[in-house]
PDB file of N, CA and C in Angstrom:
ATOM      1  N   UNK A   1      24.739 152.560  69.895  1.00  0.00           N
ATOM      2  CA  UNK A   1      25.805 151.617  69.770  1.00  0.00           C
ATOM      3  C   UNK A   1      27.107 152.163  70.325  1.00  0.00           C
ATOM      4  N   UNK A   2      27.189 153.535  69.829  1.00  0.00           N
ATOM      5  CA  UNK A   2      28.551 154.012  70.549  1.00  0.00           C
ATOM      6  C   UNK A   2      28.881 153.937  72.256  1.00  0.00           C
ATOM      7  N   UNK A   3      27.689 154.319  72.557  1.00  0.00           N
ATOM      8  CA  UNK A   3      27.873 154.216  74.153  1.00  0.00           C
ATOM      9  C   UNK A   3      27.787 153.144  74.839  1.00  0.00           C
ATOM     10  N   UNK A   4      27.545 152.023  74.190  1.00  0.00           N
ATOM     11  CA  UNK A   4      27.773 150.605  74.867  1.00  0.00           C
ATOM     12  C   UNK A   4      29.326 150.317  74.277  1.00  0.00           C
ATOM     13  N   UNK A   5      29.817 151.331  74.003  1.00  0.00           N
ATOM     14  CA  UNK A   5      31.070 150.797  73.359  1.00  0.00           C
ATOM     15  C   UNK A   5      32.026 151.765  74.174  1.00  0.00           C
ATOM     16  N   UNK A   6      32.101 152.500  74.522  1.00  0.00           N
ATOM     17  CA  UNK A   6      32.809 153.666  75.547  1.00  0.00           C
ATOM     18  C   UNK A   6      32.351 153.049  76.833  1.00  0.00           C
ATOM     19  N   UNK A   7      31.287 152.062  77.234  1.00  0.00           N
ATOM     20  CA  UNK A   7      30.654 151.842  78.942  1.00  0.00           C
ATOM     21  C   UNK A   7      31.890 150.375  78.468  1.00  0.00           C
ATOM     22  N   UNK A   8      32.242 149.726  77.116  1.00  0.00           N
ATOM     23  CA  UNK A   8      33.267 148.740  77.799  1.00  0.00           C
ATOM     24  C   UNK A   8      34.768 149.047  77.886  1.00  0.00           C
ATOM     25  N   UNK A   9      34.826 150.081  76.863  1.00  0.00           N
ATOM     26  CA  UNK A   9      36.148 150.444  77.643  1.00  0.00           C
ATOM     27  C   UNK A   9      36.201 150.982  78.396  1.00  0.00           C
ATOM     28  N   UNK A  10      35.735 152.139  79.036  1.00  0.00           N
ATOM     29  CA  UNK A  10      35.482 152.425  80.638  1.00  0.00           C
ATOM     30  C   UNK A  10      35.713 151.600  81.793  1.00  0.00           C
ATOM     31  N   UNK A  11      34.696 150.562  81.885  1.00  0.00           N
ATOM     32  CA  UNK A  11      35.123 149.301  82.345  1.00  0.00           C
ATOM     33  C   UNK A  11      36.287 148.675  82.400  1.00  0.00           C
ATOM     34  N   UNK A  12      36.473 148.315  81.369  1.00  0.00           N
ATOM     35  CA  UNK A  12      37.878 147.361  80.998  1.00  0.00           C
ATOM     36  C   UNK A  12      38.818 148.266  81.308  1.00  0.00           C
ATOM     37  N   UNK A  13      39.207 150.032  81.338  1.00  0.00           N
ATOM     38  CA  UNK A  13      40.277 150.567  82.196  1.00  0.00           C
ATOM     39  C   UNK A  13      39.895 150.943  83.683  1.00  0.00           C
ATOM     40  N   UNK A  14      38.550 150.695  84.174  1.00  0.00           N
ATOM     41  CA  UNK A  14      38.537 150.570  85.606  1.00  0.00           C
ATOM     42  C   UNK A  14      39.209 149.229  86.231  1.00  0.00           C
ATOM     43  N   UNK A  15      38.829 148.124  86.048  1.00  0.00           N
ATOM     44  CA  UNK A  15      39.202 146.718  86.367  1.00  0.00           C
ATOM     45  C   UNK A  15      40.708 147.010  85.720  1.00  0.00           C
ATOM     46  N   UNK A  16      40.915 147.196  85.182  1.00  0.00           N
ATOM     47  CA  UNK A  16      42.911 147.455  84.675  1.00  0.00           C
ATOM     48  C   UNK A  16      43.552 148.144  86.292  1.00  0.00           C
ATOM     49  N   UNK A  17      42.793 149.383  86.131  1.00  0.00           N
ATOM     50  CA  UNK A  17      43.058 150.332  87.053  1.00  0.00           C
ATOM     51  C   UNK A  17      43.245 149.546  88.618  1.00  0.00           C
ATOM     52  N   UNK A  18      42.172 148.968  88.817  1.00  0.00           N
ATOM     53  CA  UNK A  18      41.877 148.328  89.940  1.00  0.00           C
ATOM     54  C   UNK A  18      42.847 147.216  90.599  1.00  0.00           C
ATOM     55  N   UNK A  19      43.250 146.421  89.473  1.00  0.00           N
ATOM     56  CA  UNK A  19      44.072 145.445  89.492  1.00  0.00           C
ATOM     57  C   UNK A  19      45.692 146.007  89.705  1.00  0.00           C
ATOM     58  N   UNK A  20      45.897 147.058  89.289  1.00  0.00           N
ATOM     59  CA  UNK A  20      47.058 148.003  88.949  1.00  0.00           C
ATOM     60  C   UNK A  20      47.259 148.679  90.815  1.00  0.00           C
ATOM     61  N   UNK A  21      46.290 148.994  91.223  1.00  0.00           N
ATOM     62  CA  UNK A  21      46.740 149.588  91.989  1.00  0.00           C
ATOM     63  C   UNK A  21      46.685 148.724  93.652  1.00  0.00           C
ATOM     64  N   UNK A  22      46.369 147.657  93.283  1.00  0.00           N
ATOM     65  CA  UNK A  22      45.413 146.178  94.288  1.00  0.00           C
ATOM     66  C   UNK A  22      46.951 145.789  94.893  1.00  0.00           C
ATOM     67  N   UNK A  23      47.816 145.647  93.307  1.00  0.00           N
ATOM     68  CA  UNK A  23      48.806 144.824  93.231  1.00  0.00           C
ATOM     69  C   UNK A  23      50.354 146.133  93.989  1.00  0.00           C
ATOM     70  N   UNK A  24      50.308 146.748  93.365  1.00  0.00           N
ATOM     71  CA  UNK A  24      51.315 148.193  94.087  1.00  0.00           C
ATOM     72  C   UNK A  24      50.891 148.474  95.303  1.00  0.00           C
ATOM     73  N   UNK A  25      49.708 148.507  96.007  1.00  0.00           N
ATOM     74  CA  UNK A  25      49.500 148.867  97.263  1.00  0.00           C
ATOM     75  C   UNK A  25      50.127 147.792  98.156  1.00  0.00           C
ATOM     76  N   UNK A  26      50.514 145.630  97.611  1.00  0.00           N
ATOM     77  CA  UNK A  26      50.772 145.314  98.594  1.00  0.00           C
ATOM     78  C   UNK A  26      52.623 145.329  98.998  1.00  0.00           C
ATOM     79  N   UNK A  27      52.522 145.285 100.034  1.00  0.00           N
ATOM     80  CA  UNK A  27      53.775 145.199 100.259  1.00  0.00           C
ATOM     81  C   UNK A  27      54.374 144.801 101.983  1.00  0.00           C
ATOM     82  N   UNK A  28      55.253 144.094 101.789  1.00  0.00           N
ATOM     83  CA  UNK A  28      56.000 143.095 102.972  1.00  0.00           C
ATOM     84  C   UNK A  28      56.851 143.440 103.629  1.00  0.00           C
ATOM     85  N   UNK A  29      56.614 142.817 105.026  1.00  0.00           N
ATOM     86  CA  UNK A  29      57.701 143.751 105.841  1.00  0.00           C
ATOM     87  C   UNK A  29      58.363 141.696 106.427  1.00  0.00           C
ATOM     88  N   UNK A  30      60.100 142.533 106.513  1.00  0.00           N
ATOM     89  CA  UNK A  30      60.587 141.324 106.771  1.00  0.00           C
ATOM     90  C   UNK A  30      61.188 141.638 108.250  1.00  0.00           C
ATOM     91  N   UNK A  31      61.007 140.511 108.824  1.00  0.00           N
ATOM     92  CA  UNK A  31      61.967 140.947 110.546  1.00  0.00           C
ATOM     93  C   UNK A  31      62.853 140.029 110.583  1.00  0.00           C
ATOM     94  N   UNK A  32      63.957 140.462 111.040  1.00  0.00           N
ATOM     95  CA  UNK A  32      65.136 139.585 111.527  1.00  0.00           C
ATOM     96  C   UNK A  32      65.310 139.694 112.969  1.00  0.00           C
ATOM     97  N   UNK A  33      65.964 139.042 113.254  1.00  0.00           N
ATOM     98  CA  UNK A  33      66.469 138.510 114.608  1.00  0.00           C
ATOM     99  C   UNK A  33      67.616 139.068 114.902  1.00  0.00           C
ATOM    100  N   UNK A  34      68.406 139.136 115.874  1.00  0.00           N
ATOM    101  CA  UNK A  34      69.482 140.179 116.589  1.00  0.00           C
ATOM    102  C   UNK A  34      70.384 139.041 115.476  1.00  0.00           C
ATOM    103  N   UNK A  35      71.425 140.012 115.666  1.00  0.00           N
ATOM    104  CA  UNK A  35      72.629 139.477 114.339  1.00  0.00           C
ATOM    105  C   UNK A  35      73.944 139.004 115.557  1.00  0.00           C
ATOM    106  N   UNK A  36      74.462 137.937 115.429  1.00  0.00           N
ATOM    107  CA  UNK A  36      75.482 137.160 116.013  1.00  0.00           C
ATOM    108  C   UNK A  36      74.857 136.369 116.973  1.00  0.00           C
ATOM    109  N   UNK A  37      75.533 135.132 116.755  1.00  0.00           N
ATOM    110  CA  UNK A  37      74.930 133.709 117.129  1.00  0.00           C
ATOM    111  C   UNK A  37      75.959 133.499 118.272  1.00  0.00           C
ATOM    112  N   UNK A  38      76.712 133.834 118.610  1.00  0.00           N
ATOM    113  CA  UNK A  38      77.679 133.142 119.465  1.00  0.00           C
ATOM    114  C   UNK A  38      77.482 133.873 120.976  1.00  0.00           C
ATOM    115  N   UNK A  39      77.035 133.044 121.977  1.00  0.00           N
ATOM    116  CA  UNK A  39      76.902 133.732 123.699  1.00  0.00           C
ATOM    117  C   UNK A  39      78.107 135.164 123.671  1.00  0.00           C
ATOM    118  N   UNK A  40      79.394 134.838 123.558  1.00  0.00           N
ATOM    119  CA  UNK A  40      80.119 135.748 124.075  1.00  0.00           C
ATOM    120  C   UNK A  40      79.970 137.262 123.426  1.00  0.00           C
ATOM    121  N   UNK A  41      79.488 137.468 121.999  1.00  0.00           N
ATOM    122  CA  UNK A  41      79.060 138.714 121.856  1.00  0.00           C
ATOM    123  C   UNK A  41      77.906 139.274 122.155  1.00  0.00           C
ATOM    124  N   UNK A  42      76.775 138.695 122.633  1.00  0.00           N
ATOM    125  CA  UNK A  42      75.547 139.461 122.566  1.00  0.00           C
ATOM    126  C   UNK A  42      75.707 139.380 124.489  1.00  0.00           C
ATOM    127  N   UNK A  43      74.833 140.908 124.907  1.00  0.00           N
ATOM    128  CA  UNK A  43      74.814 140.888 126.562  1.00  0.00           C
ATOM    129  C   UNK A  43      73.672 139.760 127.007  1.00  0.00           C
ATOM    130  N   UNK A  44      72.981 139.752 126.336  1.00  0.00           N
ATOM    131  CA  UNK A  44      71.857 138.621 126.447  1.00  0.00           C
ATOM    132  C   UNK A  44      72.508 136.930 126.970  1.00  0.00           C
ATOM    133  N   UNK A  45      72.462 136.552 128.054  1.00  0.00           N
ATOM    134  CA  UNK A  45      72.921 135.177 128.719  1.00  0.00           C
ATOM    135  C   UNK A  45      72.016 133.909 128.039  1.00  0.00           C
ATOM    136  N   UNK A  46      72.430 133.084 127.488  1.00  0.00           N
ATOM    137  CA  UNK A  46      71.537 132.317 127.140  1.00  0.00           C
ATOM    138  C   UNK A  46      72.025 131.097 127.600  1.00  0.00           C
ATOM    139  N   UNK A  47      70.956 129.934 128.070  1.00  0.00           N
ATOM    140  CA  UNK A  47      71.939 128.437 128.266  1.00  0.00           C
ATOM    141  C   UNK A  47      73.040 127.999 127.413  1.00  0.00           C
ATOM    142  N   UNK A  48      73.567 127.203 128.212  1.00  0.00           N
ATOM    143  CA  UNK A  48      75.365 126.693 127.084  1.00  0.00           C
ATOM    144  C   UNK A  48      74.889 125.269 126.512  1.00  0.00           C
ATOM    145  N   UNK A  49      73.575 124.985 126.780  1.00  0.00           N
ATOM    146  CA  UNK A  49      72.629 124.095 125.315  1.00  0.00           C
ATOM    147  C   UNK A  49      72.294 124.833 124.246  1.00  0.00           C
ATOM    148  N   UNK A  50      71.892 125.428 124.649  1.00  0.00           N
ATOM    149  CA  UNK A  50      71.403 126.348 123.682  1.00  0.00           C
ATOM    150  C   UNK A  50      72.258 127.183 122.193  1.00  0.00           C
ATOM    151  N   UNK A  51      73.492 127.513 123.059  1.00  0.00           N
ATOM    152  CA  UNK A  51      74.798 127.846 122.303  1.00  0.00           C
ATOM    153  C   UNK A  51      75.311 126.700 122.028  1.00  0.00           C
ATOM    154  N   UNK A  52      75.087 125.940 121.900  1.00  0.00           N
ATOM    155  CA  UNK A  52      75.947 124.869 121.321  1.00  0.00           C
ATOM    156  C   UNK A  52      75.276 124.330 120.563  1.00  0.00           C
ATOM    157  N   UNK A  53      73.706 124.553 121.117  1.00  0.00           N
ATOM    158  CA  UNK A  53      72.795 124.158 119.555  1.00  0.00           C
ATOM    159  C   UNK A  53      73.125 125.218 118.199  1.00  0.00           C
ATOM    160  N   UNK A  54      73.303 126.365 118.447  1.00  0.00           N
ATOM    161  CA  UNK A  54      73.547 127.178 117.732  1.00  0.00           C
ATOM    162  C   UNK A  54      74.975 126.931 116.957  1.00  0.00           C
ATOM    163  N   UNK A  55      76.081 126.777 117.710  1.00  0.00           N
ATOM    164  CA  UNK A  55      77.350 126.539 117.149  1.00  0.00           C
ATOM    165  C   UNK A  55      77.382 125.258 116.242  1.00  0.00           C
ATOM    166  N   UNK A  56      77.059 124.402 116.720  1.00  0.00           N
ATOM    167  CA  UNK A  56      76.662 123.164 116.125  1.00  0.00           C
ATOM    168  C   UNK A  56      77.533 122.289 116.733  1.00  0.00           C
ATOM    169  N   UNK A  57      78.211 122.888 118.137  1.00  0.00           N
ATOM    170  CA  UNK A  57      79.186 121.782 118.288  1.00  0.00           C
ATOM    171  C   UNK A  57      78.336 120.608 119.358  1.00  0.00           C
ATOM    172  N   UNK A  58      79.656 119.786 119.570  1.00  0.00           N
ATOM    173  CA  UNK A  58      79.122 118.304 120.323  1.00  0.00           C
ATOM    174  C   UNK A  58      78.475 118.390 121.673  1.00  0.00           C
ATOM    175  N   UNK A  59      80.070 119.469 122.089  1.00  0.00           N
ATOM    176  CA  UNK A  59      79.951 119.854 124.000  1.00  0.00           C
ATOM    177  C   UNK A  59      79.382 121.254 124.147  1.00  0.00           C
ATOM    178  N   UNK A  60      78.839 120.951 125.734  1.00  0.00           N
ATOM    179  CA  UNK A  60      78.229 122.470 125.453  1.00  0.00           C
ATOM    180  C   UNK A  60      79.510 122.525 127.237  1.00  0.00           C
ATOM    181  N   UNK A  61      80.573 122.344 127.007  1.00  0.00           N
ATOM    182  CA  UNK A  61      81.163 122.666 127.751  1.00  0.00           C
ATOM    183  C   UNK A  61      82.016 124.173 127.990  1.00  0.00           C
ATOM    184  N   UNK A  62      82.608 124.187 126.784  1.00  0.00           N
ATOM    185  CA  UNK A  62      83.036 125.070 126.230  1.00  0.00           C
ATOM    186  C   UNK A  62      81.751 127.019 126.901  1.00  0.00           C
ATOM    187  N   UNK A  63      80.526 126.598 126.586  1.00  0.00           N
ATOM    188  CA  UNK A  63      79.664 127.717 126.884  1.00  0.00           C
ATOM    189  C   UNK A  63      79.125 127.920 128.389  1.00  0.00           C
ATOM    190  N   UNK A  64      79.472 126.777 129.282  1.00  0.00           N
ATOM    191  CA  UNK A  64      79.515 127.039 130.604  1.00  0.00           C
ATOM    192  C   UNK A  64      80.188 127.861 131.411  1.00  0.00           C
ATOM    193  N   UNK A  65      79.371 128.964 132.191  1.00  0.00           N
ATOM    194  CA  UNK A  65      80.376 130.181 132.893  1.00  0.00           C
ATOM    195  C   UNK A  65      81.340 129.203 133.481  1.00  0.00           C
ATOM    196  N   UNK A  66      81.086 128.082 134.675  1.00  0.00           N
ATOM    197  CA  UNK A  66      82.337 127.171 135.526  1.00  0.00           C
ATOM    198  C   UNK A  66      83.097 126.667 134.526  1.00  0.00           C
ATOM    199  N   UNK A  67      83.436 126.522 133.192  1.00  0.00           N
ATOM    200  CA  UNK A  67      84.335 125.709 132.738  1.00  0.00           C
ATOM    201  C   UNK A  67      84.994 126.276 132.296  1.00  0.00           C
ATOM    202  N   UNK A  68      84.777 127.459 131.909  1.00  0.00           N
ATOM    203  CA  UNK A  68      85.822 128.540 131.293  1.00  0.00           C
ATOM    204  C   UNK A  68      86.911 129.022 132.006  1.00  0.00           C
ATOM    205  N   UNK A  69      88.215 128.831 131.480  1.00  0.00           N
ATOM    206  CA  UNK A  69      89.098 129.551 132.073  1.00  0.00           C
ATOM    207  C   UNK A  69      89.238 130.858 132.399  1.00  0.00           C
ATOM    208  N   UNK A  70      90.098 131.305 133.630  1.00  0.00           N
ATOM    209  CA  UNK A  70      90.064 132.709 133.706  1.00  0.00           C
ATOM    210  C   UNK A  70      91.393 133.261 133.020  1.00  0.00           C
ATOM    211  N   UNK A  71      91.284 134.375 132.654  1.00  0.00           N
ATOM    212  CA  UNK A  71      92.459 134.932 132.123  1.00  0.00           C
ATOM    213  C   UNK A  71      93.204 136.481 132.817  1.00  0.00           C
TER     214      UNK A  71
END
């Protein structure tokens, strides 16, 4: 009787064990995307649709190399 009684707790701290270490082994990796949304800081050229989808504005005039003033 004793040893059917030590084979369930045995058990019952393997499956503990199992579950214990199933759950700590997983783990997530997060990626982000380059940080600043606006054409003029990043070297990366992107269409002036595109930046303006991003800005949220109306015109994508403003992000066109020809429309920009020179200074």
């Amino acid at each position: 009787m004793n040893k059917s009684r030590y084979t369930k707790v045995a058990v019952i701290i393997m499956v503990i064990l199992f579950v214990a270490i199933s759950v700590l082994s997983c783990s997530t990796h997060v990626h982000s995307g380059p940080s600043g949304n606006s054409s003029q800081s990043s070297n990366k050229k992107i269409p002036p649709g595109q930046a303006k989808k991003m800005s949220g504005s109306k015109s994508a005039k403003a992000y066109a190399p020809g429309q920009q003033k020179k200074q």
